[in-house]
N, C-alpha and C. Protein backbone atom coordinates (compact mmCIF):
# COMPACT_ATOMS: atom_id res chain seq x y z
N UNK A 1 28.72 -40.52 -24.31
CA UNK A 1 29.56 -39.40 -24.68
C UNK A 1 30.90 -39.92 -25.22
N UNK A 2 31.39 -39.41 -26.38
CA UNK A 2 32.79 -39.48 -26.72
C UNK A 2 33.81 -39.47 -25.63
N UNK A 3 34.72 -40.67 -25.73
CA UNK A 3 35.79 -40.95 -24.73
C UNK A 3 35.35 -41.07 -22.88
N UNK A 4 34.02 -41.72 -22.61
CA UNK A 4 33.69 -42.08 -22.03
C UNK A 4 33.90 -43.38 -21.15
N UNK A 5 33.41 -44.24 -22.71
CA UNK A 5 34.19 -45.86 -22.14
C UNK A 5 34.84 -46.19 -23.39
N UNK A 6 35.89 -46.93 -23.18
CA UNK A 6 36.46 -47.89 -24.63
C UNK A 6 36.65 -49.08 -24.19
N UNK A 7 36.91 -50.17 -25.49
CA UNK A 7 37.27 -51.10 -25.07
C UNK A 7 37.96 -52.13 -25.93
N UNK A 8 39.10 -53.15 -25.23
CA UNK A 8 40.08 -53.51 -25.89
C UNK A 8 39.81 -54.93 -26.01
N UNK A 9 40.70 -55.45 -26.31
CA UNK A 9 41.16 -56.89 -26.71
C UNK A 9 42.18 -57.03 -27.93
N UNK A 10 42.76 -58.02 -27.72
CA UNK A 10 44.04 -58.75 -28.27
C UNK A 10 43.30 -59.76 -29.39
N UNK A 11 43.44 -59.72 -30.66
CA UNK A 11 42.79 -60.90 -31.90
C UNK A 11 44.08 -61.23 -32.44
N UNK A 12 43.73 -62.52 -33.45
CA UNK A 12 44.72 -62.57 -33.75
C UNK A 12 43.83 -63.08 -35.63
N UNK A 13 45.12 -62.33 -36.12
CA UNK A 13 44.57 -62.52 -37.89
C UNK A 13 45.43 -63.12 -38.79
N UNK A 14 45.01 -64.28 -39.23
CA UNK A 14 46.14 -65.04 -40.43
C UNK A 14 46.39 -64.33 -41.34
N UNK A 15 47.60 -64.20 -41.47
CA UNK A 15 47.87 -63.66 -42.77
C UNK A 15 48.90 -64.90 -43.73
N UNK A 16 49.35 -64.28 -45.15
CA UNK A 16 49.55 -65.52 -45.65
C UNK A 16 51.33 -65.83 -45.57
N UNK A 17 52.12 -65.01 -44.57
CA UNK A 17 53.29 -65.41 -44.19
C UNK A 17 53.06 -65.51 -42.32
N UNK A 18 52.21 -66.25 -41.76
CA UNK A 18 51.85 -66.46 -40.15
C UNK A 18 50.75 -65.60 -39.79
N UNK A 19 50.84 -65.31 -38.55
CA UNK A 19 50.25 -64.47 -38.01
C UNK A 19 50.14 -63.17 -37.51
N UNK A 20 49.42 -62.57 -37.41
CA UNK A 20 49.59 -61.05 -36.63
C UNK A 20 48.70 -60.67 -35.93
N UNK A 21 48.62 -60.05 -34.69
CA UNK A 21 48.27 -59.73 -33.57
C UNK A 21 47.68 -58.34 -33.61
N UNK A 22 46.52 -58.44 -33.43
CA UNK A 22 45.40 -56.90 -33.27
C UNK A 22 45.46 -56.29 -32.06
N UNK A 23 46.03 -55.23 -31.51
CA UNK A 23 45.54 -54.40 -30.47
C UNK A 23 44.75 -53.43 -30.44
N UNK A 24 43.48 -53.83 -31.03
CA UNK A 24 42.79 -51.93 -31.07
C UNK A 24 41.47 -51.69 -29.41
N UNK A 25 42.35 -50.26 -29.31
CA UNK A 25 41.53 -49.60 -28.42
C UNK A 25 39.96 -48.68 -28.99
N UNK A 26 38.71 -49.27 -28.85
CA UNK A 26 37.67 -48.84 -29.27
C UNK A 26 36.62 -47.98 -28.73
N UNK A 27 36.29 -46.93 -29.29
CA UNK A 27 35.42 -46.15 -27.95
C UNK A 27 33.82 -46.75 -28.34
N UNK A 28 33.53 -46.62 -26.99
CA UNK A 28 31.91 -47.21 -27.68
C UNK A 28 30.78 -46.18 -27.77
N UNK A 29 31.11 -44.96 -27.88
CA UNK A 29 30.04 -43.70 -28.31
C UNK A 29 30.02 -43.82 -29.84
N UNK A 30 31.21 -44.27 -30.46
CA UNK A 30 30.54 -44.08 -32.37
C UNK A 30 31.10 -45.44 -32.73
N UNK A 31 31.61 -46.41 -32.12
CA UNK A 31 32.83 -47.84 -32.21
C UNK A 31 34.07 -47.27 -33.12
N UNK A 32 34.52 -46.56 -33.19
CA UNK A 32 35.71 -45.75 -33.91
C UNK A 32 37.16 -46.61 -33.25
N UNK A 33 37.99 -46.91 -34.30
CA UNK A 33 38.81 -47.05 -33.18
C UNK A 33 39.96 -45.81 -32.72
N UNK A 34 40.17 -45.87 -31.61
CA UNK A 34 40.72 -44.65 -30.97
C UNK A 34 42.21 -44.73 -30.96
N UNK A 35 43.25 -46.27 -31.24
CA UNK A 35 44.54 -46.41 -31.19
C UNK A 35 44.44 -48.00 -31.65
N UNK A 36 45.80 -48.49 -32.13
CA UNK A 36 46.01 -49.89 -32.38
C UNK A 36 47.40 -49.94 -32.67
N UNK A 37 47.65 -51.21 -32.55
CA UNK A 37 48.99 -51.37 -32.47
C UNK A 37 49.09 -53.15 -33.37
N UNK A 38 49.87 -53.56 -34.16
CA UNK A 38 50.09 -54.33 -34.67
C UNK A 38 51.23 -55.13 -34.56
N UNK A 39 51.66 -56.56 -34.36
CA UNK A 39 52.54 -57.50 -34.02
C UNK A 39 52.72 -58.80 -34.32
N UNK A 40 53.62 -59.61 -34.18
CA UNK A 40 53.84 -61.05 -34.54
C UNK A 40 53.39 -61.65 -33.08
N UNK A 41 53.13 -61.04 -31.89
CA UNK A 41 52.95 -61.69 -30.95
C UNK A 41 52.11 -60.81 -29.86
N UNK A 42 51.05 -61.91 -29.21
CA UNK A 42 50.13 -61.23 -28.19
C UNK A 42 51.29 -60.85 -26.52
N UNK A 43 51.38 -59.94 -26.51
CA UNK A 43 52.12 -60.10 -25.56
C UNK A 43 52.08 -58.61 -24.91
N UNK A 44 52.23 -58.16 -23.83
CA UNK A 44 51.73 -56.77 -22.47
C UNK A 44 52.43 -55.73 -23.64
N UNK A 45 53.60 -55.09 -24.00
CA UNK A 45 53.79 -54.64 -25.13
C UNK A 45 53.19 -54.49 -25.99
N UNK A 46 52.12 -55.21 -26.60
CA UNK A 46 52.05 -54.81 -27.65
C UNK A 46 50.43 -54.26 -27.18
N UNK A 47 49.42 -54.53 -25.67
CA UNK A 47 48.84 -54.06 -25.25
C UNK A 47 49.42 -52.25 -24.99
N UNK A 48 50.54 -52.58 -24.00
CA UNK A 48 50.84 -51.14 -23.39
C UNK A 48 51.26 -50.22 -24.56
N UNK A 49 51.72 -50.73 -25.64
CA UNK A 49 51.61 -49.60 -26.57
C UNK A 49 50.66 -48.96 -27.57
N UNK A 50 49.33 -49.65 -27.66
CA UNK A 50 48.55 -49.05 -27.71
C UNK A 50 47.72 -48.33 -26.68
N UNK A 51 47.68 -48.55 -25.55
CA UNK A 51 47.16 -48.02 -24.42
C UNK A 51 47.73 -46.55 -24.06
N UNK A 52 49.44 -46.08 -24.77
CA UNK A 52 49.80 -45.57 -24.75
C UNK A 52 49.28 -44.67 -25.71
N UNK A 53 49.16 -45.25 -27.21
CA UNK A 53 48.72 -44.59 -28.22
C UNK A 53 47.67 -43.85 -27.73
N UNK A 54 46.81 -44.58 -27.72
CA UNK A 54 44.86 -44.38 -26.95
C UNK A 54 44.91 -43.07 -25.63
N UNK A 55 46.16 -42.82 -25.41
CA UNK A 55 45.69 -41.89 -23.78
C UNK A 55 46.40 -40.67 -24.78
N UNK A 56 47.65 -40.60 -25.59
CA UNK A 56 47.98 -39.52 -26.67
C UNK A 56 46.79 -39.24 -27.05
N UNK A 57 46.08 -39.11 -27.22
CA UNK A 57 44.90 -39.04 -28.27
C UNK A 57 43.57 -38.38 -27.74
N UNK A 58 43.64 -38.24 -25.81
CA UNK A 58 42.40 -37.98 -25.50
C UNK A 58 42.32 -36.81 -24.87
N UNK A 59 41.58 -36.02 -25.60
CA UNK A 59 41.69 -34.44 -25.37
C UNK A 59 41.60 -34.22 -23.51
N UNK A 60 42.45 -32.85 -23.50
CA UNK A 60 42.29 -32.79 -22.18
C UNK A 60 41.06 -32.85 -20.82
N UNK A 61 41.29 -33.41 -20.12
CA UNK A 61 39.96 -33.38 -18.51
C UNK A 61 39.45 -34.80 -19.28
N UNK A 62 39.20 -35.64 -20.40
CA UNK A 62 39.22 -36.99 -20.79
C UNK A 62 39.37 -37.99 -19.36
N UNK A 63 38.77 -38.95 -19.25
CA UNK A 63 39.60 -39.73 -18.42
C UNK A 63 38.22 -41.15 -18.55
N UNK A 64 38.22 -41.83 -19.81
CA UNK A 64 37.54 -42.84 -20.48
C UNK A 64 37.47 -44.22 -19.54
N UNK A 65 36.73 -45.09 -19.13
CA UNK A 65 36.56 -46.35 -18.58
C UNK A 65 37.27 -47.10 -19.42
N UNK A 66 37.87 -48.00 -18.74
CA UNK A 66 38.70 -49.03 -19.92
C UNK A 66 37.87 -50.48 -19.39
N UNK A 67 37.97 -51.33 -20.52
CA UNK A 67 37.28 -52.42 -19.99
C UNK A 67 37.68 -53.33 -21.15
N UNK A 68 38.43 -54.47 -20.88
CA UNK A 68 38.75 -55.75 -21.31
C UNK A 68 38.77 -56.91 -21.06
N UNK A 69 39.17 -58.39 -21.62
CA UNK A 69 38.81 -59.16 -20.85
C UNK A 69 39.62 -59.84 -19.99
N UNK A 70 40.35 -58.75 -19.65
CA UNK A 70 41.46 -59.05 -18.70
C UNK A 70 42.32 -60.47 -19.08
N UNK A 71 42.93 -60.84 -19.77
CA UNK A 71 43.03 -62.20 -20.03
C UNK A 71 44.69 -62.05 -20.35
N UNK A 72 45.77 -63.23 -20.27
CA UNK A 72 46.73 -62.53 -19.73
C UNK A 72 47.45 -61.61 -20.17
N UNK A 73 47.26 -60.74 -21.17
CA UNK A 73 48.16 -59.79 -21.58
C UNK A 73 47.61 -58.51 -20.76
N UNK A 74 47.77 -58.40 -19.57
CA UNK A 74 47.24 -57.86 -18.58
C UNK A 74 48.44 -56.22 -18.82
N UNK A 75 47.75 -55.18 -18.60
CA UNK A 75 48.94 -53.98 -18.74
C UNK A 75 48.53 -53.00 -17.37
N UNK A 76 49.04 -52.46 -16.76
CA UNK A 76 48.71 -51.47 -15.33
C UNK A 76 49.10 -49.77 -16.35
N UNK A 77 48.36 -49.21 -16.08
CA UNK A 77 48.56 -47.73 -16.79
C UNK A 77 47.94 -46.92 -15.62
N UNK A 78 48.47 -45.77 -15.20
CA UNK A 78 48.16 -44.91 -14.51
C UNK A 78 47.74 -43.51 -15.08
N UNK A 79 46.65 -42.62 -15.96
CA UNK A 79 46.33 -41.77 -16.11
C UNK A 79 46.13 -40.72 -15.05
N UNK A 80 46.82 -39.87 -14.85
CA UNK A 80 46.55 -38.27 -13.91
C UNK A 80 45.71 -37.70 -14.82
C-alpha cells in the first residue's frame, strides 16, 4: 500500500565542480520518490531535512516504516 514502507539512504554524485550529496526518501509501493534533499555534505541535516520533507507530505492517519542503513548519518524523528 502507498506510504506503507519507504526507504532512505545518503549517495553521493560527482558533479563537475565536486560533489553533492543525495537524500531521497523512497516509498516502495510504486519506488516514487516521496522527498529529497540536496548538499555539499553527508551529514544528520541534510538526512533530517528530508525526513522532514517526507512526513509534510503524508496524508493524514499515514504513519510509513522507515528503513535505512542506519550508517552514521543517523537522524531520531518522532511522528504522532
Amino acid at each position: 500500500m502507498p506510504n506503507e514502507k519507504w526507504l532512505t539512504d545518503i549517495t553521493e554524485i560527482k558533479a563537475r565542480d565536486g560533489k553533492v550529496h543525495l537524500s531521497p526518501m523512497i516509498g516502495c509501493h510504486d519506488g516514487r520518490i516521496v522527498a529529497y534533499t540536496a548538499g555539499s555534505g553527508p551529514d544528520a541535516g541534510l538526512a533530517d531535512r528530508m525526513l522532514v520533507k517526507a512526513v509534510e507530505s503524508l496524508p493524514e492517519g499515514a504513519h510509513p516504516l522507515v528503513r535505512s542503513d542506519r550508517g552514521c548519518h543517523l537522524f531520531v524523528f518522532n511522528v504522532m
